[in-house]
Protein backbone atom coordinates (compact mmCIF):
# COMPACT_ATOMS: atom_id res chain seq x y z
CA UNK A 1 0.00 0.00 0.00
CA UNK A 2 1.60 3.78 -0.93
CA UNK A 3 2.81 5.26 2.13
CA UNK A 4 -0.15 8.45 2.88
CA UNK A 5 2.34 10.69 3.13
CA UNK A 6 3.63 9.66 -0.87
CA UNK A 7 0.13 10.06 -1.87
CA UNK A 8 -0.33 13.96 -0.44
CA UNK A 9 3.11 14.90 -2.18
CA UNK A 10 2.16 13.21 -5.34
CA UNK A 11 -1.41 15.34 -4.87
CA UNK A 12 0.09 18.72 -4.20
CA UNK A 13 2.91 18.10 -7.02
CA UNK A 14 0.31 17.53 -9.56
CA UNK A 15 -2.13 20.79 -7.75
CA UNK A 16 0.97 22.98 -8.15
CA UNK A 17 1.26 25.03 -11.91
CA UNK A 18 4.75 23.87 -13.65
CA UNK A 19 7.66 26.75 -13.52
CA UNK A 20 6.91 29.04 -16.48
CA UNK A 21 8.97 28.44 -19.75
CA UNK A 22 12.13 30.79 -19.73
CA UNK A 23 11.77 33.69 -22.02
CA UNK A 24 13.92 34.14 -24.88
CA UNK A 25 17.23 36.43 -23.31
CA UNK A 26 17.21 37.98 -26.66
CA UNK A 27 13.65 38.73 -27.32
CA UNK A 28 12.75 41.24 -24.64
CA UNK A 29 14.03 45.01 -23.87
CA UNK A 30 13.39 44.14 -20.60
CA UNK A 31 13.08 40.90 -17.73
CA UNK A 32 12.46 39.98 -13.94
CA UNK A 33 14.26 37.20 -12.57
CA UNK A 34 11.57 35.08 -10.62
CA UNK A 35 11.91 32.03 -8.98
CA UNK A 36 14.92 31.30 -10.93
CA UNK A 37 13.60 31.93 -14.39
CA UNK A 38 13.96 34.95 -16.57
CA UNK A 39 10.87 36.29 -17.53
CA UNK A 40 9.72 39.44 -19.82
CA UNK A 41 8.54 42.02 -17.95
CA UNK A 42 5.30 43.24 -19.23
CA UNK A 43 4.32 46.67 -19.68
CA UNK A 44 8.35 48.22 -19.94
CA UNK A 45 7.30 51.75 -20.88
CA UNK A 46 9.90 54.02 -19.25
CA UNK A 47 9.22 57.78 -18.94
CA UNK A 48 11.39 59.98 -22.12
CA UNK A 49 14.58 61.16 -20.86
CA UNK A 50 14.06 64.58 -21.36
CA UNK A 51 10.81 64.48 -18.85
CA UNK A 52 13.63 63.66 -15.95
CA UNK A 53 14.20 67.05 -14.67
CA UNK A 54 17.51 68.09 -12.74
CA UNK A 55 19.06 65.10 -13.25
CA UNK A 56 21.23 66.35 -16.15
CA UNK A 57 25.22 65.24 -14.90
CA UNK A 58 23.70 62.22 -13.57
CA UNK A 59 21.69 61.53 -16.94
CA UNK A 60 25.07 61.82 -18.99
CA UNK A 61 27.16 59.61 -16.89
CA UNK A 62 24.84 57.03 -16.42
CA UNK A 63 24.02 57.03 -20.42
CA UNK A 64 27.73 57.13 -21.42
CA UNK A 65 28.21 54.33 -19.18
CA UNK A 66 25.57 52.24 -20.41
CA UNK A 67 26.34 52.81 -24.25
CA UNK A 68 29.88 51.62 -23.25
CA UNK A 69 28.10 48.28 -22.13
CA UNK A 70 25.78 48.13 -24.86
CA UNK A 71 29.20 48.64 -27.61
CA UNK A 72 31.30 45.61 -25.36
CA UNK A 73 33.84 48.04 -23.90
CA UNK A 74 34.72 48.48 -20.03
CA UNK A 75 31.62 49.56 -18.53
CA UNK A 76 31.52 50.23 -14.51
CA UNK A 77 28.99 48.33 -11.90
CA UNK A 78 26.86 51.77 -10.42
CA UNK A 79 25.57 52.80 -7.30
CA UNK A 80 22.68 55.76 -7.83
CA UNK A 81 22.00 56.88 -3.75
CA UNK A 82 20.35 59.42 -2.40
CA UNK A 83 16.96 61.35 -1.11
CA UNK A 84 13.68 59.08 -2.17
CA UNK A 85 11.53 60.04 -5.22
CA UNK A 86 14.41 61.79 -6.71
CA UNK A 87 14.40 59.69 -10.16
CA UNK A 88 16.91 57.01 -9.58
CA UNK A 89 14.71 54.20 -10.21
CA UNK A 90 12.94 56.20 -12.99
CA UNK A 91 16.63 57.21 -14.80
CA UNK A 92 17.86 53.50 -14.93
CA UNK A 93 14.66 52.21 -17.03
CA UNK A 94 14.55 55.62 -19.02
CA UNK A 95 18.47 55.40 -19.93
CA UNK A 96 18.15 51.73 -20.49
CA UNK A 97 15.41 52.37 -23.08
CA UNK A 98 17.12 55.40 -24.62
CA UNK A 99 20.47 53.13 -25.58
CA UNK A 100 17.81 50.78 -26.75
CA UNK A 101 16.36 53.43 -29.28
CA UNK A 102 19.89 53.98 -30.67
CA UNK A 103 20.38 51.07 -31.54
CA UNK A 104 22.15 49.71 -28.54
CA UNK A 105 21.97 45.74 -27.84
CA UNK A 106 21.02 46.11 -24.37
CA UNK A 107 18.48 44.61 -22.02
CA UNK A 108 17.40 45.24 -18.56
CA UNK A 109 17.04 42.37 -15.59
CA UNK A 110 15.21 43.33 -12.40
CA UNK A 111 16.12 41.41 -9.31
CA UNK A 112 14.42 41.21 -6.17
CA UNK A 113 16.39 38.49 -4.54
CA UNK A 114 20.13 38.53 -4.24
CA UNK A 115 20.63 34.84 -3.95
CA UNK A 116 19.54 34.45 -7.07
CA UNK A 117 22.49 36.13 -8.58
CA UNK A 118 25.19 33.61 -9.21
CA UNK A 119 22.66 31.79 -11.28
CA UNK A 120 21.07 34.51 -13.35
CA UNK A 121 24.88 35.42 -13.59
CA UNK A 122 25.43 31.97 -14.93
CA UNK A 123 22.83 32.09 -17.35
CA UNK A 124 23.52 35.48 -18.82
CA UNK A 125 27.21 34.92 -19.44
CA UNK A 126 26.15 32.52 -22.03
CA UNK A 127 24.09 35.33 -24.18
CA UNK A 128 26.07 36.99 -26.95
CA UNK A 129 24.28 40.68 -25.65
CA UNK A 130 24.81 43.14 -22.46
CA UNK A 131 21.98 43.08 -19.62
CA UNK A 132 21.89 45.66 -16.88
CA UNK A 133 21.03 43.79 -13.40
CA UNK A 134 18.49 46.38 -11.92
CA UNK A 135 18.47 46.09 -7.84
CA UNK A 136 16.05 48.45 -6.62
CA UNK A 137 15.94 49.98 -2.82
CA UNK A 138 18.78 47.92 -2.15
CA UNK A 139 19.80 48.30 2.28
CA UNK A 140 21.21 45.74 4.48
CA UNK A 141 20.40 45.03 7.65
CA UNK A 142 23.13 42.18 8.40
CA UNK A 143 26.62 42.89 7.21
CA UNK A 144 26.80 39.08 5.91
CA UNK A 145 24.52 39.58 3.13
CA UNK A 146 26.65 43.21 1.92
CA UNK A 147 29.95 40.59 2.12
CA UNK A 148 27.94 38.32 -0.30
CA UNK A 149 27.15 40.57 -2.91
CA UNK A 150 30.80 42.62 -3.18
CA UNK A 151 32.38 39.21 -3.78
CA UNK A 152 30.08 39.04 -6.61
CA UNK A 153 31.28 42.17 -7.43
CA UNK A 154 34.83 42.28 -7.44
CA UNK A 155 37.01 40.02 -5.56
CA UNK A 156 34.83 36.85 -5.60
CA UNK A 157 35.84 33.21 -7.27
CA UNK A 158 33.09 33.70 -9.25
CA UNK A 159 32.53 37.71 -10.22
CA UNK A 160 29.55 38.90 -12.35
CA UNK A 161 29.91 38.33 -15.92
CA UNK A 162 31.95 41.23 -18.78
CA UNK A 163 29.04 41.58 -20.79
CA UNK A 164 26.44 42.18 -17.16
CA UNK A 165 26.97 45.27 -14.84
CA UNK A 166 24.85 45.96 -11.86
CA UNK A 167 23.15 48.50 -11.32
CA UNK A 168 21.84 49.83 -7.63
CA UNK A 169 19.65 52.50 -6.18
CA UNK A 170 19.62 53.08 -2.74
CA UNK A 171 19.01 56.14 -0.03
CA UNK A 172 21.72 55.57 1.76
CA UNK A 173 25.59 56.38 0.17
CA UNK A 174 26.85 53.54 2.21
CA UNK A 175 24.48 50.50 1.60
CA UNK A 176 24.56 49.65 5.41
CA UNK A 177 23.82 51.50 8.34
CA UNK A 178 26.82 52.34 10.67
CA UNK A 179 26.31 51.69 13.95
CA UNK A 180 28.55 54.81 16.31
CA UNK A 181 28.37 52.17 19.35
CA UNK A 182 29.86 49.87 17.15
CA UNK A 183 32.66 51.83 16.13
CA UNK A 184 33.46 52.56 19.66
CA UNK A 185 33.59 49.30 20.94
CA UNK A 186 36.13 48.18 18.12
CA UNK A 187 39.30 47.44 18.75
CA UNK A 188 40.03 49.08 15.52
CA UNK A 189 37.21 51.59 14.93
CA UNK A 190 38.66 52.22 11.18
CA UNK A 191 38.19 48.59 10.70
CA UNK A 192 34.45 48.41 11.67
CA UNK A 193 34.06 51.68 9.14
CA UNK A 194 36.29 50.40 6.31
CA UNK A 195 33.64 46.90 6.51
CA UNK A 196 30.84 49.56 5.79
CA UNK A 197 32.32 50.91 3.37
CA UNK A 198 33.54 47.96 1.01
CA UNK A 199 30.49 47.31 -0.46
CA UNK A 200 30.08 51.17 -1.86
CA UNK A 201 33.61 50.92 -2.94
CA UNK A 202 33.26 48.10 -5.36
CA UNK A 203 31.05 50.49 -7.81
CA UNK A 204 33.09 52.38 -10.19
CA UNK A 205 30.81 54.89 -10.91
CA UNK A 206 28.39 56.66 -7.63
CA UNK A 207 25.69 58.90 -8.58
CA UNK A 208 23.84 60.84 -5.61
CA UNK A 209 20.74 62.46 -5.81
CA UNK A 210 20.01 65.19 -3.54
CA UNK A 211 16.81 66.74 -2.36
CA UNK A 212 15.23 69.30 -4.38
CA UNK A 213 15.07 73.13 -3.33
CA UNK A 214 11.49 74.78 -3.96
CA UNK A 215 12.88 76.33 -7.24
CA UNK A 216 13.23 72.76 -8.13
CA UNK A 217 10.29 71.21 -7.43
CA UNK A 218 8.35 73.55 -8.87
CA UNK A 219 10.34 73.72 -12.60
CA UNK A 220 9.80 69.75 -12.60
CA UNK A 221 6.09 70.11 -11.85
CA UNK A 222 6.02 72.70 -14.75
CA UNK A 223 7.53 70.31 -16.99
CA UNK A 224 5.14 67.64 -15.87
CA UNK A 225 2.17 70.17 -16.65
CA UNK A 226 3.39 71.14 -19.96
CA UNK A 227 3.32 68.05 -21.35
CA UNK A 228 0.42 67.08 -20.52
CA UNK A 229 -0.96 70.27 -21.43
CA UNK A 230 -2.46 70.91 -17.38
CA UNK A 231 -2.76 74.47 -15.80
CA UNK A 232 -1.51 74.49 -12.34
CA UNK A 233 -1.23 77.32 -9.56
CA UNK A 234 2.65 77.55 -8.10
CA UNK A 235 1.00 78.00 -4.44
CA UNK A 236 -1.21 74.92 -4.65
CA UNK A 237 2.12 73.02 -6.14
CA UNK A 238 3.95 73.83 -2.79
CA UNK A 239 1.03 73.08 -0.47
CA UNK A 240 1.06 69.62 -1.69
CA UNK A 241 4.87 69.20 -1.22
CA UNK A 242 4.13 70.99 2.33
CA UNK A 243 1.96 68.52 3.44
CA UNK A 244 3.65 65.31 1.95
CA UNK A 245 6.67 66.66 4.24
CA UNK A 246 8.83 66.12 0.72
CA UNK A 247 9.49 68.10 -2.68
CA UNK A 248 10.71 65.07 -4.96
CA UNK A 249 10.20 64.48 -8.74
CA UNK A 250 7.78 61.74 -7.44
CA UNK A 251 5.81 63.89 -5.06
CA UNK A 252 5.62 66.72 -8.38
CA UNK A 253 4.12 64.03 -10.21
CA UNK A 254 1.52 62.89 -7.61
CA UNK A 255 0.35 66.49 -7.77
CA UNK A 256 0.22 66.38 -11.88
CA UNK A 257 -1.98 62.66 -11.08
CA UNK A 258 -4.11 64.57 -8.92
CA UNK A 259 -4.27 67.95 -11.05
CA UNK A 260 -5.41 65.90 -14.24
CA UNK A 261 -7.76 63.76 -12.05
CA UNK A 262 -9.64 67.13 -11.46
CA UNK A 263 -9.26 68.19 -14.80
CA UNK A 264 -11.59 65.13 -16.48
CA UNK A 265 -7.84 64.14 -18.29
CA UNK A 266 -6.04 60.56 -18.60
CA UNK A 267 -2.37 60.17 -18.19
């Protein structure tokens, strides 16, 4: 007689849906590694680059970088940091998308989970074309897991593939927090720091973005507005920054959501 137990693994092995198919690493502008298997990510409509306002010095670096990639010449692994909403996330996709349009054989790979790195790694080193590995929000908590991913970096048996760079946004410069009680109670308080700071150190190219004067906020709401052909009032532009405690290019375009909301209009 079949052991019970054999019978409710056979039953929830044949409830469970089969891994999806992987997609084609050549097919796509842009993926999501999940569950170990590269998949297309649907929907890949980044904003036009010339919509990201104040941004410019980053925008250039970040491009030239990229187009380096995209041509098989030395590229460097970057690290975009800084206040929230201030168009990291939205610069990677949009400069991703503009080497795309000019011709460059380039693809973009979001990861959520860093241990499944060495194998998307593996996979993509077999692909005759350059993939950005997008980590978005990246922070650590325990300095084991920062250790992890700089071996992958630089240093490791088994580093990230020429033809893939990473590519990180963050809010803080360093990655992980530093603790000042730890520091103290070092023996070597430049050694606790230095462990902090390896991680940062293995991206060749760091690209902060700082939080945006009132001057600022409002010239990227004005940009928003003209586009989209909306009327707005400077003074009710501010209040809503006021009372989101935050002028941001995000927060300037929760106001242009809102503005066209009341004005009957679809974004």
């Amino acid at each position: 007689m079949t052991d019970p137990l054999d019978r409710i693994a056979a039953a929830l092995e044949r409830l469970s849906p089969p891994p999806p198919p992987a997609a084609d690493p050549r097919a796509h502008p842009a993926y999501v590694w999940r569950g170990g298997v590269l998949q297309p990510a649907r929907g890949f409509a980044p904003l036009p680059l010339d919509t990201l306002i104040g941004v410019d010095r980053q925008k250039a670096s970040l491009i030239a970088n990229l187009r380096h990639l995209a041509e098989g010449h030395a590229a460097q692994d970057v690290l975009l940091w800084g206040a929230r909403g201030t168009g990291k996330s939205a610069l990677v996709k949009s400069a991703v998308a503009d080497v795309q349009r000019t011709g460059g054989d380039i693809a973009l790979v979001e990861v959520t989970e860093l241990d499944g790195l060495p194998t998307l790694f593996a996979a993509l080193t077999q692909v005759d074309r350059a993939f950005v590995v997008f980590v978005d929000d990246l922070g650590f908590d325990v300095p084991a897991e920062a250790r992890a991913l700089r071996s992958m970096l630089e240093g490791g048996a088994e580093p990230r593939p020429a033809n893939v760079r990473l590519l990180v946004t963050a809010n803080r410069r360093h990655l992980a927090p530093r603790d000042i009680a730890e520091q103290e109670s070092a023996i070597n308080p430049r050694d606790s720091a230095d462990d902090h700071l390896a991680l940062s150190d293995r991206f060749g190219l760091s690209l902060g973005f700082h939080a945006l004067d009132q001057e600022g906020y409002l010239a990227i709401v004005a940009a928003y507005a003209a586009i989209h052909d909306l009327e707005f009032e400077p003074g009710e532009a501010i209040g809503w920054a006021t009372r989101r405690g935050s002028r941001s290019g995000r927060v300037a375009w929760q106001y242009i959501v809102d503005l066209a909301g009341r004005a009957g209009k679809a974004l």
